[in-house]
N, C-alpha and C. Protein backbone atom coordinates (compact mmCIF):
# COMPACT_ATOMS: atom_id res chain seq x y z
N UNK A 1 -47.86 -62.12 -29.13
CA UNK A 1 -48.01 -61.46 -27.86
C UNK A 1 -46.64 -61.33 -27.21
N UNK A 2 -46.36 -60.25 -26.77
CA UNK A 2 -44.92 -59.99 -25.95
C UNK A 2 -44.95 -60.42 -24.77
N UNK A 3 -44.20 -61.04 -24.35
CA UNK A 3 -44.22 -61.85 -22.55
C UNK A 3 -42.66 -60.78 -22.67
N UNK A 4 -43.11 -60.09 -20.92
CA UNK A 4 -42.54 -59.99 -19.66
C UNK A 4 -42.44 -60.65 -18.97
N UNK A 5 -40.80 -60.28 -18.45
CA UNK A 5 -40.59 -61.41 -17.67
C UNK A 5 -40.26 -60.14 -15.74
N UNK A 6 -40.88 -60.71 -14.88
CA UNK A 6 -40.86 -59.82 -13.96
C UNK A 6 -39.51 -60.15 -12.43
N UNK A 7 -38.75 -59.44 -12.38
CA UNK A 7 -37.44 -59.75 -11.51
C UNK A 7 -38.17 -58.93 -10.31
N UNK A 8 -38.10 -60.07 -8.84
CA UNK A 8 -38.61 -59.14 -7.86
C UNK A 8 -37.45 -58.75 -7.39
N UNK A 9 -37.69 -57.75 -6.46
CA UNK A 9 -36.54 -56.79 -5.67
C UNK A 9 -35.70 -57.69 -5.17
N UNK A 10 -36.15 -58.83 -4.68
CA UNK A 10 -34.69 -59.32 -3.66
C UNK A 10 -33.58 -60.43 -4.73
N UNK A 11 -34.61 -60.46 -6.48
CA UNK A 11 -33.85 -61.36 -7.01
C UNK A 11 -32.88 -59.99 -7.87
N UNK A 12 -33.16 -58.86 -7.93
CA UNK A 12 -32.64 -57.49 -8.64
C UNK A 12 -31.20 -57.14 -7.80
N UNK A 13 -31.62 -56.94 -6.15
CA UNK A 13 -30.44 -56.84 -5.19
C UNK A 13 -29.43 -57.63 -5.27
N UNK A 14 -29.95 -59.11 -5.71
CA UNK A 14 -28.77 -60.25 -5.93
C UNK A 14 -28.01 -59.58 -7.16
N UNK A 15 -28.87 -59.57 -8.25
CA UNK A 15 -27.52 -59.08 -9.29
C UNK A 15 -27.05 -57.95 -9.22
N UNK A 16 -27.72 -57.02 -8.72
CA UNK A 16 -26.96 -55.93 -8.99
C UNK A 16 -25.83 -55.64 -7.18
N UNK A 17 -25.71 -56.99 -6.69
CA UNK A 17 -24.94 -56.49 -5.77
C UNK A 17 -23.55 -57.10 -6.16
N UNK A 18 -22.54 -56.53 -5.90
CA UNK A 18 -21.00 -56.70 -6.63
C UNK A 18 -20.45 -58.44 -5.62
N UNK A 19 -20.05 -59.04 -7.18
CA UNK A 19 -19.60 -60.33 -6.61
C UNK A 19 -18.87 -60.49 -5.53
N UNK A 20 -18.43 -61.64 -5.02
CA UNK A 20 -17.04 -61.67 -3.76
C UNK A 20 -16.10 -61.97 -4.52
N UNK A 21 -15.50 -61.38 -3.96
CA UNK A 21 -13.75 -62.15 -4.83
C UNK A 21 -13.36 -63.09 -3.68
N UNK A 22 -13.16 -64.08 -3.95
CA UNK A 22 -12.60 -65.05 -2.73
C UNK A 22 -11.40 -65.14 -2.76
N UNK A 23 -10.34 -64.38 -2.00
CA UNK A 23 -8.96 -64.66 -1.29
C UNK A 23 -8.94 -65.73 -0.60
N UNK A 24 -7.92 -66.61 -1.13
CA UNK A 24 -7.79 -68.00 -0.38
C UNK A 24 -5.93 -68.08 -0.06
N UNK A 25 -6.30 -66.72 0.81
CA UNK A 25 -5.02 -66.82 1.78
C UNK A 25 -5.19 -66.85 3.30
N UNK A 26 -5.14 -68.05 3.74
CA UNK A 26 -5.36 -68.52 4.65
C UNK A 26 -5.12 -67.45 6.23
N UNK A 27 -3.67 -66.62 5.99
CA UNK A 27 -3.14 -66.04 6.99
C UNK A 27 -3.91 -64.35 6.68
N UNK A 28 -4.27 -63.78 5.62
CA UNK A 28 -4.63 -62.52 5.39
C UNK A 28 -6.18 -62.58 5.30
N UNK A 29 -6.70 -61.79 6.46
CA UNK A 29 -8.04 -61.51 6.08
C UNK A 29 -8.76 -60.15 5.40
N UNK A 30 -9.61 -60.96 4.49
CA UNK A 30 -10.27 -60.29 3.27
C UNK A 30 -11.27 -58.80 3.85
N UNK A 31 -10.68 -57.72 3.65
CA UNK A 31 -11.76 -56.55 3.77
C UNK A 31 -12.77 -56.69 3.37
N UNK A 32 -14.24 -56.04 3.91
CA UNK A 32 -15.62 -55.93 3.68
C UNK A 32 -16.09 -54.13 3.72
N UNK A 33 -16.42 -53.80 2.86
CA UNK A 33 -17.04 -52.45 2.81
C UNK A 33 -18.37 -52.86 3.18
N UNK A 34 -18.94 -51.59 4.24
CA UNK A 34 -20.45 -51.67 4.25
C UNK A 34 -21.29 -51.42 3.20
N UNK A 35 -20.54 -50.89 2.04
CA UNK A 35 -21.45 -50.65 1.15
C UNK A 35 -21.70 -52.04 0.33
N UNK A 36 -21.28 -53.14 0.25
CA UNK A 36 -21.07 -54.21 -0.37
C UNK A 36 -22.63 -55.09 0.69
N UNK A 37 -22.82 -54.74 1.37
CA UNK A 37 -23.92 -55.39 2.01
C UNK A 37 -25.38 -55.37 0.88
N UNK A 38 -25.50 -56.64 0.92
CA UNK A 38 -26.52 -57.32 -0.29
C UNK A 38 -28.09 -57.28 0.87
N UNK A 39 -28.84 -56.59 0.61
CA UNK A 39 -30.47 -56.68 0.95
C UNK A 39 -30.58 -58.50 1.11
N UNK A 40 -30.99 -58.53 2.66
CA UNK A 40 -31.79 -59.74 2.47
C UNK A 40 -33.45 -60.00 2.38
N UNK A 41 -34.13 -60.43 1.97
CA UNK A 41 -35.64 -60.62 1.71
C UNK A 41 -36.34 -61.28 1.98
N UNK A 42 -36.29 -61.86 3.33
CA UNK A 42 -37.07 -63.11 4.35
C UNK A 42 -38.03 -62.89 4.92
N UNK A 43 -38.89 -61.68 4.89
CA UNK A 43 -39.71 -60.72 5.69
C UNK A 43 -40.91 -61.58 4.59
N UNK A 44 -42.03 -61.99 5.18
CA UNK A 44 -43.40 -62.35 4.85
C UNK A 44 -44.35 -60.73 4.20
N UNK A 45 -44.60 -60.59 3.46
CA UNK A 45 -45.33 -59.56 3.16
C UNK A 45 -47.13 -60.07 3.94
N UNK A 46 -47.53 -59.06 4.83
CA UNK A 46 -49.07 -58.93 5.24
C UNK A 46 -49.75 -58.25 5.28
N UNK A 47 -50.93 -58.46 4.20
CA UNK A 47 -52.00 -57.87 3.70
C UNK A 47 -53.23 -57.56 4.89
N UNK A 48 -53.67 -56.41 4.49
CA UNK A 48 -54.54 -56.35 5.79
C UNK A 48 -54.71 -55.88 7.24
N UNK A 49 -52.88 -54.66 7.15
CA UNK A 49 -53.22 -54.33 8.82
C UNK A 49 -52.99 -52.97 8.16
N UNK A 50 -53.02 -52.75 7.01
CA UNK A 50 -53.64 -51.14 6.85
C UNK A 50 -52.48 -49.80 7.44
N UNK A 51 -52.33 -49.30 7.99
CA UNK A 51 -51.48 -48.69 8.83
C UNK A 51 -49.99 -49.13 9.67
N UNK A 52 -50.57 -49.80 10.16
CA UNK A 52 -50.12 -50.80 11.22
C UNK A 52 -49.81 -51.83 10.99
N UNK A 53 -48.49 -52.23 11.42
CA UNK A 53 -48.30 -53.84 11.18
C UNK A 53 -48.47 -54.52 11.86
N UNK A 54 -48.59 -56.19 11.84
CA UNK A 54 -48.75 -56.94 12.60
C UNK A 54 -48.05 -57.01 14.33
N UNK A 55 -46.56 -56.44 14.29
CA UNK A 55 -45.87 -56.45 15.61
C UNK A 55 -46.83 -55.14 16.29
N UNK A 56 -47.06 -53.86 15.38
CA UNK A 56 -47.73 -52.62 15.76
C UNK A 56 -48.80 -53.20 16.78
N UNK A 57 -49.82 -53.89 16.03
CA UNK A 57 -50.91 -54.46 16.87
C UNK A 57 -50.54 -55.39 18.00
N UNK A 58 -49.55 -56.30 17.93
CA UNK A 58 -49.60 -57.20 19.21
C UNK A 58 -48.85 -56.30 20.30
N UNK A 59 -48.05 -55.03 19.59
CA UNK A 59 -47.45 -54.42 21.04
C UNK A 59 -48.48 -53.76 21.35
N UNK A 60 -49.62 -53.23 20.30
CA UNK A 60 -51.31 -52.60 21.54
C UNK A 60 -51.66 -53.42 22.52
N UNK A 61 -51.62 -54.56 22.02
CA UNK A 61 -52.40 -55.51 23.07
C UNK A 61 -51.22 -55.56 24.19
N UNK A 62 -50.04 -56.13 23.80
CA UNK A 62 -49.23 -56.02 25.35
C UNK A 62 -48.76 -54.71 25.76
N UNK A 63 -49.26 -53.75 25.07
CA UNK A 63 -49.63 -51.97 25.82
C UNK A 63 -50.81 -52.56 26.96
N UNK A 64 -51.86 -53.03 26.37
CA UNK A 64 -52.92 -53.18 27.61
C UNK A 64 -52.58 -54.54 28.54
N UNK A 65 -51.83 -55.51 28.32
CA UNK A 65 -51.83 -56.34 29.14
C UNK A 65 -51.00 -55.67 30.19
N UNK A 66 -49.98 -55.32 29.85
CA UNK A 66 -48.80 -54.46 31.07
C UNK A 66 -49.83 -53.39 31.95
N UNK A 67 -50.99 -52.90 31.29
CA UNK A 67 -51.49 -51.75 32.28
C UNK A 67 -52.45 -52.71 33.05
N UNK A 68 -52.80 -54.11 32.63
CA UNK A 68 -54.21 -55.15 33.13
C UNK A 68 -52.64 -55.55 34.50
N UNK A 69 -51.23 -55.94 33.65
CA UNK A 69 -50.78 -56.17 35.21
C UNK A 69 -50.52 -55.29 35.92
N UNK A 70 -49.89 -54.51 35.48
CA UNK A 70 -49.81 -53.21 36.72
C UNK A 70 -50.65 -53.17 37.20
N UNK A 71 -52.52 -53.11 37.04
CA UNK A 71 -53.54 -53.10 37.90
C UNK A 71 -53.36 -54.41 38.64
N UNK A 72 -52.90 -55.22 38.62
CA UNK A 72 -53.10 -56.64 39.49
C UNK A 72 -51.77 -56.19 40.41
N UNK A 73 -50.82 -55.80 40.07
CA UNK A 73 -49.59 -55.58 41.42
C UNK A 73 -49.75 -54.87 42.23
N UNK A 74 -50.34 -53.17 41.74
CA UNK A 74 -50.89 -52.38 42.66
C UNK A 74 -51.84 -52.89 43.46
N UNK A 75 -52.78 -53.18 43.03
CA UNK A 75 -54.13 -54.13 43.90
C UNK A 75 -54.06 -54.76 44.79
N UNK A 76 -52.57 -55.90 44.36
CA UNK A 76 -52.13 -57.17 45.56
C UNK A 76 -51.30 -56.06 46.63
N UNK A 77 -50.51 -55.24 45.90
CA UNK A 77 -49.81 -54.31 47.06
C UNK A 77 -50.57 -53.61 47.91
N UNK A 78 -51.77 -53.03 47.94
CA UNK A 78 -52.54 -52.30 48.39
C UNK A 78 -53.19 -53.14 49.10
N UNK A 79 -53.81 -54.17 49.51
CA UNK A 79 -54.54 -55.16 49.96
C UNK A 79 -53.54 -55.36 51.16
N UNK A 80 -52.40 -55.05 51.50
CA UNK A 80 -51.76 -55.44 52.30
C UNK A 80 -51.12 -54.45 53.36
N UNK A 81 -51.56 -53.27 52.70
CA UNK A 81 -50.79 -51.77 53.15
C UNK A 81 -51.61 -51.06 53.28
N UNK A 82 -52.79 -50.93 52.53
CA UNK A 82 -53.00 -49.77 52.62
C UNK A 82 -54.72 -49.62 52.21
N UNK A 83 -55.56 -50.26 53.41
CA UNK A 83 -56.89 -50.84 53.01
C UNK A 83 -57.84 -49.94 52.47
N UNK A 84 -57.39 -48.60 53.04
CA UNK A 84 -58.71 -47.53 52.57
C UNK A 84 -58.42 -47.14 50.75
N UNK A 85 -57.13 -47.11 50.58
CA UNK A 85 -56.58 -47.25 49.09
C UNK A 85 -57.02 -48.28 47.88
N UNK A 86 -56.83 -49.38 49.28
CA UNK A 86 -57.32 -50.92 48.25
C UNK A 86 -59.06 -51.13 47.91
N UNK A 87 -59.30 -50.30 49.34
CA UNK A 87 -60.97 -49.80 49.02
C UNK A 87 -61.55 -49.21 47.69
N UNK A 88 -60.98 -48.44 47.44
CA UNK A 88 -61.23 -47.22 46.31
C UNK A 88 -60.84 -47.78 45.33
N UNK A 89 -59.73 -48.45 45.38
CA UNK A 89 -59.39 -49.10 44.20
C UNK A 89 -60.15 -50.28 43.59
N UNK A 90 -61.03 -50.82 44.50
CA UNK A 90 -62.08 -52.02 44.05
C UNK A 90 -63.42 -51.60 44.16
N UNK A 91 -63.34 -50.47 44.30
CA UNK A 91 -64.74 -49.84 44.01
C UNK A 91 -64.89 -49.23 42.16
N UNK A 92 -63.42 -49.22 42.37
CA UNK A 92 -62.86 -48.00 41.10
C UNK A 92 -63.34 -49.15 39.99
N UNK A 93 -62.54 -50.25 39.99
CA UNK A 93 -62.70 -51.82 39.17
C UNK A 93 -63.65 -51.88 38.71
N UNK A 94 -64.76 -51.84 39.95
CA UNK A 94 -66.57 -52.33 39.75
C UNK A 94 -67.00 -51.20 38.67
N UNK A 95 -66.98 -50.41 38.88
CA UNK A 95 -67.36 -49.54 38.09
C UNK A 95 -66.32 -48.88 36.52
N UNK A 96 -65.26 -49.48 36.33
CA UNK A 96 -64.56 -49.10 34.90
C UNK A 96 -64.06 -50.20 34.40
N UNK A 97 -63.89 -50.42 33.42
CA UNK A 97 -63.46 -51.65 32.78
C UNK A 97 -61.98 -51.80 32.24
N UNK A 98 -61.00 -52.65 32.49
CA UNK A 98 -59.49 -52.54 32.15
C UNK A 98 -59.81 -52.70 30.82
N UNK A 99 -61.19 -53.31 29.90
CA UNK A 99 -61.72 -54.43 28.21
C UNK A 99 -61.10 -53.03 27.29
N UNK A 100 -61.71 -51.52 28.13
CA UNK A 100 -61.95 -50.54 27.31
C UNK A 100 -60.20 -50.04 26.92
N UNK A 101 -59.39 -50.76 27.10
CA UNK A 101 -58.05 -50.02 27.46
C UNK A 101 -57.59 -49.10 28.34
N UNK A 102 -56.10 -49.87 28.39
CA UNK A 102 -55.40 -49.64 29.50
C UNK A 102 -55.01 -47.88 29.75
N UNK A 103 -55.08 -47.06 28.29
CA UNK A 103 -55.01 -45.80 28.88
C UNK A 103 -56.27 -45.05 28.80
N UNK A 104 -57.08 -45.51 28.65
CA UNK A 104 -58.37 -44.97 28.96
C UNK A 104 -58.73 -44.90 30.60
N UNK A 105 -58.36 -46.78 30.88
CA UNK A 105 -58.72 -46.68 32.52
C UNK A 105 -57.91 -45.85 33.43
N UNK A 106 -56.25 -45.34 33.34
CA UNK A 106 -55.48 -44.53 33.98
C UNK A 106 -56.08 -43.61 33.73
N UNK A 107 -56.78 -43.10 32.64
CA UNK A 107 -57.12 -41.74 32.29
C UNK A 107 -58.03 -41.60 33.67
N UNK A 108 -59.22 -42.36 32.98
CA UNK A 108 -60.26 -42.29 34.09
C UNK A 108 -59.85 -42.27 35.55
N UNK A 109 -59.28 -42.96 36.19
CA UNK A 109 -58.89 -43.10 37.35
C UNK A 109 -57.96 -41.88 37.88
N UNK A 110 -57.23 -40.99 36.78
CA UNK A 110 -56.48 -40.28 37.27
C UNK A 110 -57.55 -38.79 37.54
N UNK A 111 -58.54 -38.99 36.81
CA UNK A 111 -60.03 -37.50 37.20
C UNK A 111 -60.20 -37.51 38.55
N UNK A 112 -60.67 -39.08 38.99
CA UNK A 112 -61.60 -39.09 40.37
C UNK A 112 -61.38 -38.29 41.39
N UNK A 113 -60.10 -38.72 41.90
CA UNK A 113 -59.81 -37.90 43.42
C UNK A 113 -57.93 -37.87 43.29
N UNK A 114 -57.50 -37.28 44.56
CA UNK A 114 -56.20 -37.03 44.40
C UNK A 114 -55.56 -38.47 44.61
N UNK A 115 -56.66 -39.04 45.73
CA UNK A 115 -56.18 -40.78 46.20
C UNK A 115 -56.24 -41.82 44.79
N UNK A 116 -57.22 -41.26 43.93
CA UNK A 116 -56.82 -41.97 42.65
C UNK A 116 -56.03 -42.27 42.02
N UNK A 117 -55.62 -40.54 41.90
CA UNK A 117 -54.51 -39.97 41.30
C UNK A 117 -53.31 -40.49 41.33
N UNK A 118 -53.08 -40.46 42.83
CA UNK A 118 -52.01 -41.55 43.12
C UNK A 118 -52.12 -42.56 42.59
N UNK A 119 -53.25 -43.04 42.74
CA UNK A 119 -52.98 -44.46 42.87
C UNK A 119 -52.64 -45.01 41.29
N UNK A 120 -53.28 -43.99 39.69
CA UNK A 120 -52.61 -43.88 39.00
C UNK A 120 -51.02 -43.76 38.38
N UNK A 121 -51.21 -42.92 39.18
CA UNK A 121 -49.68 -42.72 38.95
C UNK A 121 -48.49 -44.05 39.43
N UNK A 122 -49.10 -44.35 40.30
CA UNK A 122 -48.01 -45.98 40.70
C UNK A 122 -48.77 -46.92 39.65
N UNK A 123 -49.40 -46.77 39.16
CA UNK A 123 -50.32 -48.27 38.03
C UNK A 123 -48.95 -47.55 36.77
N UNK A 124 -48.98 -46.34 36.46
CA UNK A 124 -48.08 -45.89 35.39
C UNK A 124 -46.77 -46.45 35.29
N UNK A 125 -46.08 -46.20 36.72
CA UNK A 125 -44.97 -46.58 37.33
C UNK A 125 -44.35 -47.74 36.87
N UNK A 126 -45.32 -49.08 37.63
CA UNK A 126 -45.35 -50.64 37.45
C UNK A 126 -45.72 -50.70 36.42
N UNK A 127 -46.32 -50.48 35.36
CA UNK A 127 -46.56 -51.01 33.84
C UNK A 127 -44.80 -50.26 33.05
N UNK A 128 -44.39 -49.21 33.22
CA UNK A 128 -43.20 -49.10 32.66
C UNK A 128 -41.88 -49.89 33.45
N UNK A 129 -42.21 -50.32 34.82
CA UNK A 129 -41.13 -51.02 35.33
C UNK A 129 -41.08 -52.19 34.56
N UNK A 130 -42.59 -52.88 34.73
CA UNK A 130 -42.57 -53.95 34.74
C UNK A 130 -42.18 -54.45 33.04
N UNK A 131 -42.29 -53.60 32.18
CA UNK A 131 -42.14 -53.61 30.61
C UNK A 131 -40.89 -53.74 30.68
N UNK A 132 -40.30 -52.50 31.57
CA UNK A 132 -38.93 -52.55 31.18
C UNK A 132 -37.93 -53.93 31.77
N UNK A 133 -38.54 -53.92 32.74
CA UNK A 133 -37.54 -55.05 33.61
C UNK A 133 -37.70 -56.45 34.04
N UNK A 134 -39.27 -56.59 34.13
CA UNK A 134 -39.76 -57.63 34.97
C UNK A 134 -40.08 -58.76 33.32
N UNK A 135 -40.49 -58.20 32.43
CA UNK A 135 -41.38 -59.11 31.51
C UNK A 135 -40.06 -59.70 30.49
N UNK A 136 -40.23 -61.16 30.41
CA UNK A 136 -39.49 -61.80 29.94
C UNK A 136 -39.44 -62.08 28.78
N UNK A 137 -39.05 -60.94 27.39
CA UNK A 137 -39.07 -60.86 26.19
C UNK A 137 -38.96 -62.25 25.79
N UNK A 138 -37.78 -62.65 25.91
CA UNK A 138 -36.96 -64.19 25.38
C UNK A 138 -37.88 -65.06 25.59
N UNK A 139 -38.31 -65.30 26.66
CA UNK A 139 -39.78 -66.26 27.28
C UNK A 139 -40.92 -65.99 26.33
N UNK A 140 -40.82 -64.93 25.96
CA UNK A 140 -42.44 -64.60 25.48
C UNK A 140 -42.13 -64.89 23.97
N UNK A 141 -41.06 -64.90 22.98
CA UNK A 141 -40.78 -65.44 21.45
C UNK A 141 -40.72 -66.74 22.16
N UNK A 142 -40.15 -67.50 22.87
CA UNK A 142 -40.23 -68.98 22.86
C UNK A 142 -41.15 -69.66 22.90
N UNK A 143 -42.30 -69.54 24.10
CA UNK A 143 -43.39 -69.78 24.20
C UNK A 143 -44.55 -69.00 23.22
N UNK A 144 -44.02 -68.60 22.65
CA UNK A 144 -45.09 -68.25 20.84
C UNK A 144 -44.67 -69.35 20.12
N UNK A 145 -43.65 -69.54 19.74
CA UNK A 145 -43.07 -70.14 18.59
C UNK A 145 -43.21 -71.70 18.84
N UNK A 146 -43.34 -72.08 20.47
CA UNK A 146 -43.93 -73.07 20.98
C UNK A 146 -45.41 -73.89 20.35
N UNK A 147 -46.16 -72.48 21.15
CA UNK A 147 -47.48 -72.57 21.23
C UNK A 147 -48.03 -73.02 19.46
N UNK A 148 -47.82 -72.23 18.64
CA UNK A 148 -47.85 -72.26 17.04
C UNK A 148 -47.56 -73.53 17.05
N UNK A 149 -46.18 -74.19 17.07
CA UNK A 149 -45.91 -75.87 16.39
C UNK A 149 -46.64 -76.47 17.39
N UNK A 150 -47.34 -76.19 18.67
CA UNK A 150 -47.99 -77.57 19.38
C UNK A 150 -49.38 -77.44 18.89
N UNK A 151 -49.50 -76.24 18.59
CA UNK A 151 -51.29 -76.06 18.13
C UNK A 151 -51.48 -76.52 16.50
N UNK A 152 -50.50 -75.83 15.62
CA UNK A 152 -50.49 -76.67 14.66
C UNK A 152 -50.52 -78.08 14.13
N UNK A 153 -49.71 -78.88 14.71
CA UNK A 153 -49.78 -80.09 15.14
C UNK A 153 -50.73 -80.61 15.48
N UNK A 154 -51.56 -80.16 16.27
CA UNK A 154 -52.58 -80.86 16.81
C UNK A 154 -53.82 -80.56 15.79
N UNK A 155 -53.79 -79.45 15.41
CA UNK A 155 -54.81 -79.55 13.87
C UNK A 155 -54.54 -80.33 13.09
N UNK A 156 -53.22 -80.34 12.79
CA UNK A 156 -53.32 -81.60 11.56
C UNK A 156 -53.55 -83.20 12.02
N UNK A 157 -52.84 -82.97 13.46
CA UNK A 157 -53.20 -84.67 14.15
C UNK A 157 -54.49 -84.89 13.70
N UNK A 158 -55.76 -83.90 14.14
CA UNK A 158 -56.91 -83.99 14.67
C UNK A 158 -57.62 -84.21 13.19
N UNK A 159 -56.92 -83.45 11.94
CA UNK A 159 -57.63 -83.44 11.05
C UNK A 159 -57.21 -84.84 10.24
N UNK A 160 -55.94 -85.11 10.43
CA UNK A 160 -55.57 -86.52 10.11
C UNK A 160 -56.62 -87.78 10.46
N UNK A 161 -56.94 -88.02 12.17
CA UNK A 161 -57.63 -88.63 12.64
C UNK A 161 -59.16 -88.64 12.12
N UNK A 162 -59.61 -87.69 12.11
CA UNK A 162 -60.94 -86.92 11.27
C UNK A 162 -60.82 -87.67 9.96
N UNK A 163 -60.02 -87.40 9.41
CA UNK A 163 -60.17 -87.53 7.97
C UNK A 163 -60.03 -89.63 7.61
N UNK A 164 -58.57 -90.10 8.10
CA UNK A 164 -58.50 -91.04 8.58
C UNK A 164 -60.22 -92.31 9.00
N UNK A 165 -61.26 -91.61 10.11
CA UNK A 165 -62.11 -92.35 10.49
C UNK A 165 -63.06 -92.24 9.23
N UNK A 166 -63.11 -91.45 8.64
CA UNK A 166 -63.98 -90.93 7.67
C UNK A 166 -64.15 -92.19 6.75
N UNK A 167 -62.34 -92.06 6.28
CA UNK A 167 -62.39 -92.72 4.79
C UNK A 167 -62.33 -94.62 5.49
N UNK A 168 -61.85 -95.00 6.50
CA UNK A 168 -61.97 -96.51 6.83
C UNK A 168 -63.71 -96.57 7.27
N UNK A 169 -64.46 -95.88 7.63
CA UNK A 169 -65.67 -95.91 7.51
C UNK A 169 -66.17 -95.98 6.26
N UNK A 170 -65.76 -95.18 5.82
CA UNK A 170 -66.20 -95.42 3.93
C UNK A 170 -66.37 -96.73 3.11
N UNK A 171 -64.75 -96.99 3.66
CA UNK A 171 -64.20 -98.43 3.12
C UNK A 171 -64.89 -99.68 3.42
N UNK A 172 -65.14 -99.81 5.09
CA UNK A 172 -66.34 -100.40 5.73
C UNK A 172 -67.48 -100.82 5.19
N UNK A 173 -67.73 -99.29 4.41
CA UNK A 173 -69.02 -99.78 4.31
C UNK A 173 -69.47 -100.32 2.94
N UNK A 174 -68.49 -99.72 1.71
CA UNK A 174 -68.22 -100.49 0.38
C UNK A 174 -67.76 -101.94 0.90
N UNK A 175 -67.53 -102.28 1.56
CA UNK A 175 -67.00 -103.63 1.26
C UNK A 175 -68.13 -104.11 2.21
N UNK A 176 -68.91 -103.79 2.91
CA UNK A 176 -70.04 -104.76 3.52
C UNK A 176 -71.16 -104.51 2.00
N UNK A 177 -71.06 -103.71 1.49
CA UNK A 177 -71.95 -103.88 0.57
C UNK A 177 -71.83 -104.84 -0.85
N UNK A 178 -70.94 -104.76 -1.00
CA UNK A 178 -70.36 -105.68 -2.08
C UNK A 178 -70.03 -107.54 -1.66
């Protein structure tokens, strides 16, 4: 039987990318062509989002969270300024749902009346301000990368402990029997 042997892409890029020559002159520094740049291959391959990748989908969802806050800033702003506005606007609530997405509900809200309309159009406003300026990218990878090692952790604590009572119960009970 003939065995193949199979080289993946990022072990192919290694050889076929041109060695370094190492100059070990301390005072002259060594040129780099961009073309000499070797593929790196650290990227997780994920099965299963079809179209779309995984970042694709979580920026849908923080597409709708930015339009769920923009509806909460306009709302608190209006409550304070401008009551017959803030009226319509919590009538508007009762009756449409932010669940269905966030440009569905601007959609909707922008049909009703011209006072809607407006009031759309500033929900548009504050969801691109607030994307652009207010929301704290850096905060939001830290507190992921957080959340993952404290939740992880605590599964394996939990399954440790779990598993742990299991088997000294076990043990317990072989040795009361014997």
């Amino acid at each position: 039987m003939e065995s193949s042997s199979l080289v993946s892409f990022c072990q192919l890029s290694n050889i076929l990318a041109p060695k370094k020559v190492h100059n070990y002159r301390p005072l002259l520094k060594q040129r780099t062509s961009p073309s000499t740049t070797t593929l790196q291959c650290h990227k997780m391959y994920v099965p299963g989002f079809g179209e779309a990748s995984p970042e694709a989908k979580a920026a849908k969802h923080l597409h709708d969270f930015f339009t769920y806050v923009a509806v909460r800033i306009v709302h608190s702003q209006l409550e304070s300024y401008n009551e017959e506005a803030y009226a319509e606007m919590v009538e508007f609530l009762e009756t449409h749902s932010l669940s269905d997405g966030g440009d569905n509900f601007v959609a909707d809200l922008l049909r009703q009346s011209s006072t809607h309309k407006t009031l759309a159009l500033r929900i548009l406003e504050v969801r691109s301000a607030y994307c652009k300026n207010d929301f704290e990218w850096d905060n939001l990878k830290r507190l992921s990368i957080k959340m993952v090692e404290e939740r992880n952790t605590k599964v394996m604590r939990d399954y440790v402990t779990e598993t742990s009572t299991v088997n000294t119960e076990t043990e317990t009970e072989t040795e009361t029997e014997t």
